[in-house]
PDB file of N, CA and C in Angstrom:
ATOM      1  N   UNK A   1       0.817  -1.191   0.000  1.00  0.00           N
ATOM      2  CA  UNK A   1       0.000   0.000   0.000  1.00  0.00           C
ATOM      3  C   UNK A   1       0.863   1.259   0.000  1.00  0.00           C
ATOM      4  N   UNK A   2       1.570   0.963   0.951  1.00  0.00           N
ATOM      5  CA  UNK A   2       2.680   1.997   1.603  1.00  0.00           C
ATOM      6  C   UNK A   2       4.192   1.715   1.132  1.00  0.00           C
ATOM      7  N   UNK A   3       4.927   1.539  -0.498  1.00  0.00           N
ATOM      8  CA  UNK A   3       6.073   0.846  -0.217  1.00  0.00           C
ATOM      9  C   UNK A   3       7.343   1.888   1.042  1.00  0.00           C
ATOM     10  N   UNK A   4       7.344   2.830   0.093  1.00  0.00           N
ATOM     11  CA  UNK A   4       8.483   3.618   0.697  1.00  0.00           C
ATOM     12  C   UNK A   4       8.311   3.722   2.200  1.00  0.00           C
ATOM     13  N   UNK A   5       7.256   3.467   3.322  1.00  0.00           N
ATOM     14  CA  UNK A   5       7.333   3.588   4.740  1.00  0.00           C
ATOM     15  C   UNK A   5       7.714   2.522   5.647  1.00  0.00           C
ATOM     16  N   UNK A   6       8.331   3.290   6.287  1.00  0.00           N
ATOM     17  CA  UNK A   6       8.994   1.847   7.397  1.00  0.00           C
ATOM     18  C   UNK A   6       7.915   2.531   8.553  1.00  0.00           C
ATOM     19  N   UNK A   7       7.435   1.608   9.211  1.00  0.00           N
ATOM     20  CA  UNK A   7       6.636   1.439  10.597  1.00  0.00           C
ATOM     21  C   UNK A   7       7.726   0.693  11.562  1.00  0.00           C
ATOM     22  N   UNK A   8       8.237   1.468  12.678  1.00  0.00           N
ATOM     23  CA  UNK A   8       9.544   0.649  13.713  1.00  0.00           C
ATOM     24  C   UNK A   8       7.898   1.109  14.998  1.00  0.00           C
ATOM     25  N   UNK A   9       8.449  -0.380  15.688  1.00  0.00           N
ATOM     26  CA  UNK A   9       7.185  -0.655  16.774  1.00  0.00           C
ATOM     27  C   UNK A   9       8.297  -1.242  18.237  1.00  0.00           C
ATOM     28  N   UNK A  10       8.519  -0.605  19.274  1.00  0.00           N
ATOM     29  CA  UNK A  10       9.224  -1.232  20.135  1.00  0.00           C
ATOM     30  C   UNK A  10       8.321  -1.198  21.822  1.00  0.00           C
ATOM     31  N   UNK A  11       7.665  -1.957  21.849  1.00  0.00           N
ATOM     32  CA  UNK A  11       7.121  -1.873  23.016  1.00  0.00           C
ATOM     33  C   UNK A  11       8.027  -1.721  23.952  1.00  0.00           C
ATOM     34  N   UNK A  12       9.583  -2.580  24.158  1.00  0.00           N
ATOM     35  CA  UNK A  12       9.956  -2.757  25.490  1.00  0.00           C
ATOM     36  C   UNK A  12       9.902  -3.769  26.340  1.00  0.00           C
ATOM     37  N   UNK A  13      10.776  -4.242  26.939  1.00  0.00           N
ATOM     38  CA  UNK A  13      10.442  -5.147  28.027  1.00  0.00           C
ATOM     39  C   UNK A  13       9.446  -5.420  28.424  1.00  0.00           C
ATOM     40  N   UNK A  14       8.791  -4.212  29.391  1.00  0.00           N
ATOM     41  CA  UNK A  14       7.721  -4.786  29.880  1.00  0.00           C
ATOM     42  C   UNK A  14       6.385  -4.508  29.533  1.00  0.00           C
ATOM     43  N   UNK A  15       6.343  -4.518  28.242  1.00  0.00           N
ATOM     44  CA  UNK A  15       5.071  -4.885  27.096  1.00  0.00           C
ATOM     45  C   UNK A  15       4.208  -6.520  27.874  1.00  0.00           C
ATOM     46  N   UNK A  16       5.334  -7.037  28.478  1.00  0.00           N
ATOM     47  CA  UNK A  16       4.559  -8.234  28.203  1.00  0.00           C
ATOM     48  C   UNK A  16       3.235  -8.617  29.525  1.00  0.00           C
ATOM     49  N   UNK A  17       3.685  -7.464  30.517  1.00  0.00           N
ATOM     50  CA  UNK A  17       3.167  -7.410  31.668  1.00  0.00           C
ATOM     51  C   UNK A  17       1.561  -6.783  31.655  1.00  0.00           C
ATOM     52  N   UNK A  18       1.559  -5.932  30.550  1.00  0.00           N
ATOM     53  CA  UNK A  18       0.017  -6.244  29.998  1.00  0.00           C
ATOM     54  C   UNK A  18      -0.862  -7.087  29.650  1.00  0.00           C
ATOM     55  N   UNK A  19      -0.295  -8.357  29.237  1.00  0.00           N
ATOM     56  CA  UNK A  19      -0.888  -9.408  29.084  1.00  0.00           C
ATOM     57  C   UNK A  19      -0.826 -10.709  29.929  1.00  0.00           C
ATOM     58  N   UNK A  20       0.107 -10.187  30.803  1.00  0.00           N
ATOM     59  CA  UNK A  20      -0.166 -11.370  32.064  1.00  0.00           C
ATOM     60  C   UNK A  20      -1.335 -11.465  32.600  1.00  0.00           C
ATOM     61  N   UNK A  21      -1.576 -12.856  32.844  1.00  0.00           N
ATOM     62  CA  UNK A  21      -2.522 -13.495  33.128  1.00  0.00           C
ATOM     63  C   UNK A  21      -2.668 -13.393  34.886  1.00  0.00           C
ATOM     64  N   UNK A  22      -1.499 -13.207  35.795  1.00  0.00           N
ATOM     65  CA  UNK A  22      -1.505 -13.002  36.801  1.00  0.00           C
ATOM     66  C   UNK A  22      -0.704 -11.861  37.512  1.00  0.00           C
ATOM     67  N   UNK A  23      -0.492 -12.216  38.856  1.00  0.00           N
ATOM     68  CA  UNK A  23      -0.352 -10.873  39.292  1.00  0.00           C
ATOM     69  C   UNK A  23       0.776 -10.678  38.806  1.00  0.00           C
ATOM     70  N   UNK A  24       1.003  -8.715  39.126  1.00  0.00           N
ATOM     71  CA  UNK A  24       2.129  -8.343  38.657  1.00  0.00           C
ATOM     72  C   UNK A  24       3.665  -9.181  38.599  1.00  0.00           C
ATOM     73  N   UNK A  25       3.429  -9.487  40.182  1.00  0.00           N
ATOM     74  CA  UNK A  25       4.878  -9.985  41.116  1.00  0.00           C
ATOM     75  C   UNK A  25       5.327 -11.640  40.093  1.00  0.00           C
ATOM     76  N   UNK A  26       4.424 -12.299  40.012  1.00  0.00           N
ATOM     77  CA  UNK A  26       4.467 -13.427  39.247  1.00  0.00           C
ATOM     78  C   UNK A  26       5.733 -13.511  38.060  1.00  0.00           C
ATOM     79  N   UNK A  27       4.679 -12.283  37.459  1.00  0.00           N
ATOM     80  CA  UNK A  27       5.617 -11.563  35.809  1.00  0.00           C
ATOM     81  C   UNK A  27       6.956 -11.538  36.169  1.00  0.00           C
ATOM     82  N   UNK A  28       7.490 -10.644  37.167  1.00  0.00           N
ATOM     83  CA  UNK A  28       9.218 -10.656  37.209  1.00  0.00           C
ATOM     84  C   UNK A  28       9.510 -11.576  38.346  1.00  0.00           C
ATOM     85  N   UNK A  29       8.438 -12.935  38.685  1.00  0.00           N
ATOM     86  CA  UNK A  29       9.634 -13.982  39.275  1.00  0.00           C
ATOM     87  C   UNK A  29      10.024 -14.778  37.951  1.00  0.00           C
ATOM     88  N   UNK A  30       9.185 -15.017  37.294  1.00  0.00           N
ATOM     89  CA  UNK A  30       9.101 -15.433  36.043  1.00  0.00           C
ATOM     90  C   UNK A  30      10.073 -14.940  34.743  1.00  0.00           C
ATOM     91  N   UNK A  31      10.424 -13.915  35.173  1.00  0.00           N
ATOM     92  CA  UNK A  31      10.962 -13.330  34.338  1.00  0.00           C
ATOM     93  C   UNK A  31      12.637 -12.935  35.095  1.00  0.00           C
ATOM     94  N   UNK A  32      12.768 -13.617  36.125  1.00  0.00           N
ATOM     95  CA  UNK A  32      13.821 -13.264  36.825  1.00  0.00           C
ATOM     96  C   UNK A  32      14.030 -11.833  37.072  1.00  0.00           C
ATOM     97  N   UNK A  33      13.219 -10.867  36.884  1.00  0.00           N
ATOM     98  CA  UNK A  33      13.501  -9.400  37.313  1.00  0.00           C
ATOM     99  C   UNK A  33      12.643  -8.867  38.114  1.00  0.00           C
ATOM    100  N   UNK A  34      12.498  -7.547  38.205  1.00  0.00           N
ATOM    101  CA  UNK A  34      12.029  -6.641  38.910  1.00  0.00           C
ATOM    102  C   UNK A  34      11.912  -5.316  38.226  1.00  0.00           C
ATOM    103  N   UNK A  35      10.522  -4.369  38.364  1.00  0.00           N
ATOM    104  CA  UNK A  35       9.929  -3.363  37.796  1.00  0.00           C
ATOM    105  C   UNK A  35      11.669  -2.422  38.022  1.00  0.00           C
ATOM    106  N   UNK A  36      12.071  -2.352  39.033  1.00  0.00           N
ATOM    107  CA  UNK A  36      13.305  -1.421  38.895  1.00  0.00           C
ATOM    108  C   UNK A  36      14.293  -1.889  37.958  1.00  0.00           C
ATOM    109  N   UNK A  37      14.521  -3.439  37.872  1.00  0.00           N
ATOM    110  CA  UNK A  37      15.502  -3.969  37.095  1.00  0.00           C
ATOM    111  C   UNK A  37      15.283  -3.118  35.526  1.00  0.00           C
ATOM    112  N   UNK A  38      14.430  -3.123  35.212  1.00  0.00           N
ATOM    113  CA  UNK A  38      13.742  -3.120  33.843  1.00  0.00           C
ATOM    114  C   UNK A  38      13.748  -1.738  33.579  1.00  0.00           C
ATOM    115  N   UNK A  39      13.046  -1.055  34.606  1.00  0.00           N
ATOM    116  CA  UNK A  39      13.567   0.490  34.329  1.00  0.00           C
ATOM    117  C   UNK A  39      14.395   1.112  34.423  1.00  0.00           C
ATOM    118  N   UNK A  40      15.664   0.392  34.915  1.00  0.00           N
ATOM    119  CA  UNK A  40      16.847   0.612  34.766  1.00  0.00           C
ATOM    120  C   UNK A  40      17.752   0.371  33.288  1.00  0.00           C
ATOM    121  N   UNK A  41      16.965  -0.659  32.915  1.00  0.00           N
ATOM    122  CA  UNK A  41      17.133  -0.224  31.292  1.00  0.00           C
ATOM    123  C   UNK A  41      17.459   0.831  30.558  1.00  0.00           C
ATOM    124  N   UNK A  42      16.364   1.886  30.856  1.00  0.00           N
ATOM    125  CA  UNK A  42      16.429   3.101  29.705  1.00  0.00           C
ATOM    126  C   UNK A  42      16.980   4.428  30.205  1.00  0.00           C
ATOM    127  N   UNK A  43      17.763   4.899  29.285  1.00  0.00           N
ATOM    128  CA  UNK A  43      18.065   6.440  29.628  1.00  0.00           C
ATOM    129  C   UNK A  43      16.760   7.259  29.225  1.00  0.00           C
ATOM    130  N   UNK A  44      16.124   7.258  28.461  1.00  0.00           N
ATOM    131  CA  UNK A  44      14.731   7.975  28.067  1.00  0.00           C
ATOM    132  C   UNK A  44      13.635   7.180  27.067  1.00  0.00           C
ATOM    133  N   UNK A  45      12.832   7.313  27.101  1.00  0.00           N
ATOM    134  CA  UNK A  45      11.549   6.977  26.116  1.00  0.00           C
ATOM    135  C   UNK A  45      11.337   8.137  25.673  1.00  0.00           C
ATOM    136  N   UNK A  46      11.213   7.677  24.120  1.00  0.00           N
ATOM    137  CA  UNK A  46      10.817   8.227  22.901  1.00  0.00           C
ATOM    138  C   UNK A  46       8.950   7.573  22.424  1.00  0.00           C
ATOM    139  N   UNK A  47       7.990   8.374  22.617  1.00  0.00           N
ATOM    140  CA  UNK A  47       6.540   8.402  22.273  1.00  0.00           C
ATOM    141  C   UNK A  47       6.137   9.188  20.915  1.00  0.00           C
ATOM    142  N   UNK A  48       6.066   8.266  19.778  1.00  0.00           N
ATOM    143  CA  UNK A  48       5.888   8.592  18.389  1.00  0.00           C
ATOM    144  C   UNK A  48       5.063   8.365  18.664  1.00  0.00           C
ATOM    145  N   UNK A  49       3.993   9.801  17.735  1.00  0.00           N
ATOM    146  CA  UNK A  49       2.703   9.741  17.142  1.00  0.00           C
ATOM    147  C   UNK A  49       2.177   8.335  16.419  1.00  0.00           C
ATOM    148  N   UNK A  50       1.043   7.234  15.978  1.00  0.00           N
ATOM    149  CA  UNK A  50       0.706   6.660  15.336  1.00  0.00           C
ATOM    150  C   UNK A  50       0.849   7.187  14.268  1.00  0.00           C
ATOM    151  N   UNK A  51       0.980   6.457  12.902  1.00  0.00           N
ATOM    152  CA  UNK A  51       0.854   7.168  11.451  1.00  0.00           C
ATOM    153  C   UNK A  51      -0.370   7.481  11.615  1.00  0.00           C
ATOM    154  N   UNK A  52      -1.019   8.144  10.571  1.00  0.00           N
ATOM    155  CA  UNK A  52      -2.517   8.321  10.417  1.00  0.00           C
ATOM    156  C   UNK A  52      -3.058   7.055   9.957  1.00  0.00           C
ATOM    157  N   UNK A  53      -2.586   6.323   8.776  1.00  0.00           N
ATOM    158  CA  UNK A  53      -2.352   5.535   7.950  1.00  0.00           C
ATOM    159  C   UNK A  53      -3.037   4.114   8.870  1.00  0.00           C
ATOM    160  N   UNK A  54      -2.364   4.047  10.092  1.00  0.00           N
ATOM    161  CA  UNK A  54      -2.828   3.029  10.969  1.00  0.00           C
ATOM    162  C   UNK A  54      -4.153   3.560  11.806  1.00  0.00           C
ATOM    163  N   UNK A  55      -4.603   4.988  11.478  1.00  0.00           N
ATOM    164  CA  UNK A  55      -5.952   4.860  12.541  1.00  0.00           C
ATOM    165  C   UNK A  55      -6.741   5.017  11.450  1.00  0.00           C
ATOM    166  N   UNK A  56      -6.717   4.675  10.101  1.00  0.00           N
ATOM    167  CA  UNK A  56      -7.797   5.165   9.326  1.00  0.00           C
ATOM    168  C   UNK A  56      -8.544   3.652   8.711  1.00  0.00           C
ATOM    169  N   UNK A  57      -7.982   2.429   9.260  1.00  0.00           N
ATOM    170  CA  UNK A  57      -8.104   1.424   9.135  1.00  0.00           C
ATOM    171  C   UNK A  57      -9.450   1.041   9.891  1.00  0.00           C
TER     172      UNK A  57
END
């Protein structure tokens, strides 16, 4: 539809903690970490607009 556009999508680590099925704490025994571990990850987040392209769908 779109050749020339690249769409880059990076949720992040803890993307996945939205879809746990149980409690938070579960997620990082499971995951061997901790909410600080993880946010110790990043020096900053970057929040791009959606294309339009994807809300006109």
């Amino acid at each position: 539809m779109h050749p020339n556009r690249i769409i880059l999508s990076d949720r992040g680590s803890l993307a996945g903690l939205a879809y746990w099925p149980g409690p938070e704490q579960d997620f990082f025994t499971t995951m061997h970490s901790s909410l600080e571990d993880e946010l110790s990850r990043y020096d900053a987040v970057i929040f791009l607009k959606l294309p339009l392209i994807l809300l006109k769908k």
